[in-house]
Protein backbone atom coordinates (compact mmCIF):
# COMPACT_ATOMS: atom_id res chain seq x y z
CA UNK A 1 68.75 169.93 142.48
CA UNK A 2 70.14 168.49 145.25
CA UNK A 3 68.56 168.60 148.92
CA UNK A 4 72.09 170.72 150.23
CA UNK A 5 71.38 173.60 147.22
CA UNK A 6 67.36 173.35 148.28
CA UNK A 7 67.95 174.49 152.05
CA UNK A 8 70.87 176.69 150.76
CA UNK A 9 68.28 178.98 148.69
CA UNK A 10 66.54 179.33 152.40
CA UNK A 11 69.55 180.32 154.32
CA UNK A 12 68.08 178.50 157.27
CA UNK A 13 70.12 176.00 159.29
CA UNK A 14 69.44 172.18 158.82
CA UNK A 15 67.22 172.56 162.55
CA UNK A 16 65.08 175.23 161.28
CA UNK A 17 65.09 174.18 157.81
CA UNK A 18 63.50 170.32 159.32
CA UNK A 19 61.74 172.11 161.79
CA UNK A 20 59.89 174.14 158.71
CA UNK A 21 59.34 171.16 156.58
CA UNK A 22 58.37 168.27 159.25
CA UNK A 23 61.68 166.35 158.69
CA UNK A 24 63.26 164.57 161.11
CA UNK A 25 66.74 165.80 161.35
CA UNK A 26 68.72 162.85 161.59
CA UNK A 27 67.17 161.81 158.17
CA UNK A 28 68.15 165.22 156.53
CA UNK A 29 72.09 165.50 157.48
CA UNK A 30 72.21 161.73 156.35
CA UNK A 31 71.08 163.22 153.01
CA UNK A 32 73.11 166.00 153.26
CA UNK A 33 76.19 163.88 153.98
CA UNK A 34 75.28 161.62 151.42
CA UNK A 35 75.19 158.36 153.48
CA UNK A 36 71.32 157.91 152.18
CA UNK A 37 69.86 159.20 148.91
CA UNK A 38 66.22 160.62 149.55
CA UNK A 39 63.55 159.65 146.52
CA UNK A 40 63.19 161.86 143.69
CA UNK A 41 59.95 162.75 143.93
CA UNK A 42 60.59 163.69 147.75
CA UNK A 43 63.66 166.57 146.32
CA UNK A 44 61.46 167.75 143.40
CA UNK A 45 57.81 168.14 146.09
CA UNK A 46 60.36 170.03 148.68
CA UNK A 47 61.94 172.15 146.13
CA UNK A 48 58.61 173.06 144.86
CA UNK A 49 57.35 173.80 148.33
CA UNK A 50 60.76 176.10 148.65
CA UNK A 51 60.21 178.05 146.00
CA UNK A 52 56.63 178.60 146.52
CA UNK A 53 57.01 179.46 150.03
CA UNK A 54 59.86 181.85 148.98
CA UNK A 55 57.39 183.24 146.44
CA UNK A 56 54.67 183.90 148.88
CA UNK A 57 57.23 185.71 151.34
CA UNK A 58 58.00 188.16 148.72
């Protein structure tokens, strides 16, 4: 999954989305933009967190 479809499935901008999940948001929209490529394990710990969090607000 990429980090664009992860904040997608919250529907929250990229300021509240990094404002949520302690990123800074220069670093995100350079993922988003694809200009830098975060780690894998950094996407598949933040989708995880996602869905959980979308779980618990349920």
């Amino acid at each position: 999954m990429t980090i664009w479809r992860i904040r997608a499935l919250t529907g929250l901008s990229q300021v509240k989305f990094c404002e949520k999940y302690h990123i800074p948001l220069n670093t995100f929209a350079r993922w988003e933009q694809g200009k830098r490529e975060p780690p894998d394990y950094l996407v598949e710990l933040l989708e995880f967190k996602v869905r959980k969090d979308m779980e618990e607000s349920q």
